[in-house]
C-alpha atoms as a PDB file:
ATOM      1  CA  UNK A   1      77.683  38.939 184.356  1.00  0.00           C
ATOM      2  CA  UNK A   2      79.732  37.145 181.901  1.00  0.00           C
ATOM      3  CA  UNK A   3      79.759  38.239 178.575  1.00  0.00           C
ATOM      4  CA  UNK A   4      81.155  35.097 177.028  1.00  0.00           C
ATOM      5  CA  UNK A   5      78.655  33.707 174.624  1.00  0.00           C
ATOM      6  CA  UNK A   6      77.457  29.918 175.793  1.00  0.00           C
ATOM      7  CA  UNK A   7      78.638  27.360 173.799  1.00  0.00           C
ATOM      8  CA  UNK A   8      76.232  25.968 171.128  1.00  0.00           C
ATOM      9  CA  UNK A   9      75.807  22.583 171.662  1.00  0.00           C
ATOM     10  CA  UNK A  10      73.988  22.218 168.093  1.00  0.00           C
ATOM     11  CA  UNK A  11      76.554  24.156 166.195  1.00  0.00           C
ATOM     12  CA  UNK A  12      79.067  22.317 163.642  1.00  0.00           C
ATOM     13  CA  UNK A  13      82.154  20.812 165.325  1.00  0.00           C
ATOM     14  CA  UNK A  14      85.682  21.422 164.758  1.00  0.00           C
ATOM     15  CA  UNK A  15      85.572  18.834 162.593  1.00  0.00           C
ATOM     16  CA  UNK A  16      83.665  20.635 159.908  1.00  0.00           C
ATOM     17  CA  UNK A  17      84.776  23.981 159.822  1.00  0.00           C
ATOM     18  CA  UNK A  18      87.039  24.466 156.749  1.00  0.00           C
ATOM     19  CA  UNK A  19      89.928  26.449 157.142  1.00  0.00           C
ATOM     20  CA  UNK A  20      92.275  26.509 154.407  1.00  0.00           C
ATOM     21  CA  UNK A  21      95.285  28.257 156.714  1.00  0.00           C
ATOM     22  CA  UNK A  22      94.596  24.744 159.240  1.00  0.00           C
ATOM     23  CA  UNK A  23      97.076  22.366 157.582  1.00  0.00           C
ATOM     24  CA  UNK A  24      94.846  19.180 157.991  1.00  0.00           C
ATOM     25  CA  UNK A  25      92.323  20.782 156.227  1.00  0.00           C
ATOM     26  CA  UNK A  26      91.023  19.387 152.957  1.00  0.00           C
ATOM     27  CA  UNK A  27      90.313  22.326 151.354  1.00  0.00           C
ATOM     28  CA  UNK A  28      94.453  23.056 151.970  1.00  0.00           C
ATOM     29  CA  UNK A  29      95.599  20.151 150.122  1.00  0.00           C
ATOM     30  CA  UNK A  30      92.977  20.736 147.055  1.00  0.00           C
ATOM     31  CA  UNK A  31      93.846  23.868 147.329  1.00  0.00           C
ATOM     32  CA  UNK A  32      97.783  22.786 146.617  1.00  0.00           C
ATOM     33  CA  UNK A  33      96.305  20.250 143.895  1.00  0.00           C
ATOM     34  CA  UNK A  34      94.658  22.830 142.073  1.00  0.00           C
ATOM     35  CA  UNK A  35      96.874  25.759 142.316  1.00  0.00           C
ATOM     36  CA  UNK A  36      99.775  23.725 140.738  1.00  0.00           C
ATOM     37  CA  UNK A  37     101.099  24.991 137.345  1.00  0.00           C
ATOM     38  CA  UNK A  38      99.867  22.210 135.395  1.00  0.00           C
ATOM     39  CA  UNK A  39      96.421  21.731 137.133  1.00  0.00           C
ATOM     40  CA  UNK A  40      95.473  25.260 136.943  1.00  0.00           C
ATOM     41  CA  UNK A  41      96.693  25.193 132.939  1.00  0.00           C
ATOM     42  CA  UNK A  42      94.558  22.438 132.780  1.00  0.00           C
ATOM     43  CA  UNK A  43      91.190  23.692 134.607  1.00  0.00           C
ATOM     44  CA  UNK A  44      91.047  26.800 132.486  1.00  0.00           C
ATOM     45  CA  UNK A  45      91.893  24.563 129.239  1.00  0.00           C
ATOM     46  CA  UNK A  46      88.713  22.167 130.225  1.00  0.00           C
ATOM     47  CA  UNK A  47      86.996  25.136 130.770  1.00  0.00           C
ATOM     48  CA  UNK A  48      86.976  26.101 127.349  1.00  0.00           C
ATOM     49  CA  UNK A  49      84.943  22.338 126.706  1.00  0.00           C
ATOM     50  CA  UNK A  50      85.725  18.790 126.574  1.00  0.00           C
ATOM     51  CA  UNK A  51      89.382  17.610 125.540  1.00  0.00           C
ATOM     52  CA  UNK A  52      90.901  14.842 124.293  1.00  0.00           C
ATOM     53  CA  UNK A  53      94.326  13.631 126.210  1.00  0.00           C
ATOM     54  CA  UNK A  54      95.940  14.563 122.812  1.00  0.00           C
ATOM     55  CA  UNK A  55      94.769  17.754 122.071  1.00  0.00           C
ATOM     56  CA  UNK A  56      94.962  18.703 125.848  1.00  0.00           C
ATOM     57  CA  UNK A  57      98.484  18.334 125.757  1.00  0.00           C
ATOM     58  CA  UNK A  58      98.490  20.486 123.095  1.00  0.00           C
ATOM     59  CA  UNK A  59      96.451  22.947 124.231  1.00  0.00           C
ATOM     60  CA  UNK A  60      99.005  23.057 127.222  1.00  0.00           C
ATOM     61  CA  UNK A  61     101.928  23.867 125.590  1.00  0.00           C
ATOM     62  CA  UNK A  62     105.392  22.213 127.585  1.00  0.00           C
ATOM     63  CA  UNK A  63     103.491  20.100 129.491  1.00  0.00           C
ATOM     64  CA  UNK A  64     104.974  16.128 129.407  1.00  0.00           C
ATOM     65  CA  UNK A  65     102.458  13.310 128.868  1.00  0.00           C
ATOM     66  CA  UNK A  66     103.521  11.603 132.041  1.00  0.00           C
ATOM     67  CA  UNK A  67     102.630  15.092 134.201  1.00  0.00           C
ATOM     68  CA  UNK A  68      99.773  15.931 132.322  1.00  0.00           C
ATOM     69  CA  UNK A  69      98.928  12.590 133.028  1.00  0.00           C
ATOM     70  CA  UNK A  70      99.693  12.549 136.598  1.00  0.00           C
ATOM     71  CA  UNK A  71      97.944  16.159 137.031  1.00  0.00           C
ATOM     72  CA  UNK A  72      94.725  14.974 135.098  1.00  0.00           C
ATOM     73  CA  UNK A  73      94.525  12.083 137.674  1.00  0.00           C
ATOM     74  CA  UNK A  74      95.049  13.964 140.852  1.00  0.00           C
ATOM     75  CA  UNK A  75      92.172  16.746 139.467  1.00  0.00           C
ATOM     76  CA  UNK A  76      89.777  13.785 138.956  1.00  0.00           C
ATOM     77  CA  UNK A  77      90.515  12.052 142.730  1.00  0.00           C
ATOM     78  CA  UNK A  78      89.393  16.132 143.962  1.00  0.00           C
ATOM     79  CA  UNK A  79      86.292  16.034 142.277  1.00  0.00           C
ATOM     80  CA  UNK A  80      87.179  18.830 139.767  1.00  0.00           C
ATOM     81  CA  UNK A  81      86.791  16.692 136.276  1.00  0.00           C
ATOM     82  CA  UNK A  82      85.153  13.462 134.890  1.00  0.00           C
ATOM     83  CA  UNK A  83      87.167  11.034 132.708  1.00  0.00           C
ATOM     84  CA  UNK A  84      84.644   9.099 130.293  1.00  0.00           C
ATOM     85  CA  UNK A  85      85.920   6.207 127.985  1.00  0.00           C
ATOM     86  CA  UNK A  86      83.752   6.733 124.886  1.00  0.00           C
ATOM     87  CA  UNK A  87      82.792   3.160 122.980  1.00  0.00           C
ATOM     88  CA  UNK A  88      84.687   3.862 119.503  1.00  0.00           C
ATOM     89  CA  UNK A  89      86.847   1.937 117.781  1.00  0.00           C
ATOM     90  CA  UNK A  90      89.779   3.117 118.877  1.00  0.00           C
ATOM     91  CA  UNK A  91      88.245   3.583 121.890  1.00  0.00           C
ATOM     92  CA  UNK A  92      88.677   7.401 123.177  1.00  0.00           C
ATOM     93  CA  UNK A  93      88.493   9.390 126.845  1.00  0.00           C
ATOM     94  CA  UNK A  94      87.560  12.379 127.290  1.00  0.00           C
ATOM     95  CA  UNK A  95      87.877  14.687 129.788  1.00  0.00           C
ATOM     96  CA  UNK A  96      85.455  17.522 131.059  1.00  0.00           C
ATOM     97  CA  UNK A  97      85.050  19.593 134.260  1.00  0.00           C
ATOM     98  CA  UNK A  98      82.407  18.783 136.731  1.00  0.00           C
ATOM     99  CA  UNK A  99      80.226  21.889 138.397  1.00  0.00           C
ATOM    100  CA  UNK A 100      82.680  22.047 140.802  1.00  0.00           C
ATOM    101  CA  UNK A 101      85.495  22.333 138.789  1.00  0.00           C
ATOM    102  CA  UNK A 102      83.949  24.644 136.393  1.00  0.00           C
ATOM    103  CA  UNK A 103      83.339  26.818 139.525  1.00  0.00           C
ATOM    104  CA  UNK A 104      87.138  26.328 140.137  1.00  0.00           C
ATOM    105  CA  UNK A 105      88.151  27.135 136.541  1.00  0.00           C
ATOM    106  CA  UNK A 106      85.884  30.543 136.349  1.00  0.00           C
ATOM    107  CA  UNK A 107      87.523  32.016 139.053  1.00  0.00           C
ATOM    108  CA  UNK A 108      90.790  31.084 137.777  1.00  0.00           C
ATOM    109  CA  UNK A 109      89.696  33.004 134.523  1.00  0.00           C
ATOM    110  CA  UNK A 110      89.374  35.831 136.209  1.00  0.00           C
ATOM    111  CA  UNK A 111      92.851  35.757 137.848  1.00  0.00           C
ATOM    112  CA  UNK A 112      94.532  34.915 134.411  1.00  0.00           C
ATOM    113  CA  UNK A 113      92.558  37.851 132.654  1.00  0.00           C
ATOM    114  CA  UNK A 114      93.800  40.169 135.801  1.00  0.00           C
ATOM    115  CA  UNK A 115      97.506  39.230 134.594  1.00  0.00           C
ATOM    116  CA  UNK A 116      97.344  39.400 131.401  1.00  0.00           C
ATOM    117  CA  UNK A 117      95.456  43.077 130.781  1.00  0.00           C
ATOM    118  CA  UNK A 118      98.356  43.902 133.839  1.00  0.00           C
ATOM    119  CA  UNK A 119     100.999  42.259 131.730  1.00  0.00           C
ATOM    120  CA  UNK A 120     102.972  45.628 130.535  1.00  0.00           C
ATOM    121  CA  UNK A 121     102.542  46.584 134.330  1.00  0.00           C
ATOM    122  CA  UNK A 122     104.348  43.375 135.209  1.00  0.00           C
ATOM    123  CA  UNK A 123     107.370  43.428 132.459  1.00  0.00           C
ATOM    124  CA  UNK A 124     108.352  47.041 134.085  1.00  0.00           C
ATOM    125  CA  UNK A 125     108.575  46.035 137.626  1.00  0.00           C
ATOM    126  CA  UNK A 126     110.170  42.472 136.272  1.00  0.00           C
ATOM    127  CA  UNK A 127     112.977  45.194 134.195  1.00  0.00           C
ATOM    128  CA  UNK A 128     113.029  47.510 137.589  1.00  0.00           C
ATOM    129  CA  UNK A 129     114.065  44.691 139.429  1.00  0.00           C
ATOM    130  CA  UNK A 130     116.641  43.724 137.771  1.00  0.00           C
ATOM    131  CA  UNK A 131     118.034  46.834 137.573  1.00  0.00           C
END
């Protein structure tokens, strides 16, 4: 008898299984979108509530306009924030995470409240290593 399992012509094709290690995967290259500096920065900022451009850029202290910008843009084409144009005069945008991105941004939290109730734990092996 062969104990290879037939292959299930109803089950999802190579074309749907996600695999983040598969580098034509999509969930790779938002993966690489939103674990850049700036995007991440900016996911746990929007998590917090709407922003402003303005007081985003604020909020994420040494980032430039033009990457903020650039980052902002890239996090909206993945699905992870909305940009609305609010009828004022001046006119304003706003910016505010969909469900998916505050999905994204929660589980960021918890990675950024990991480091920084670990940060003593990281200055001594940062002062170990260099000796």
């Amino acid at each position: 008898m062969n104990d290879v399992p037939a292959l299930d012509p109803t089950g999802p094709t190579q074309e749907l299984v996600s695999d983040v290690f598969a580098r034509g995967c999509a969930s790779r290259a938002v993966f690489e979108d939103v674990t850049s500096k700036w995007a991440s920065l900016a996911l746990l900022a929007l998590g917090e509530g709407r922003y402003r451009f303005n007081a985003l850029r604020r909020r994420i202290d040494g980032v430039s306009e033009r990457m903020l910008s650039q980052t902002l843009q890239t996090l909206e084409r993945d699905g992870m924030l909305t940009r609305e144009v609010l009828t004022a005069i001046p006119p304003r945008v706003e910016y505010s995470l969909t469900p998916l991105g505050a999905g994204v941004a929660e589980q960021l939290r918890g990675l950024v409240e990991l480091l920084e109730a670990s940060v003593p734990e990281l200055q001594t092996a940062r002062e170990r290593e260099r000796g």
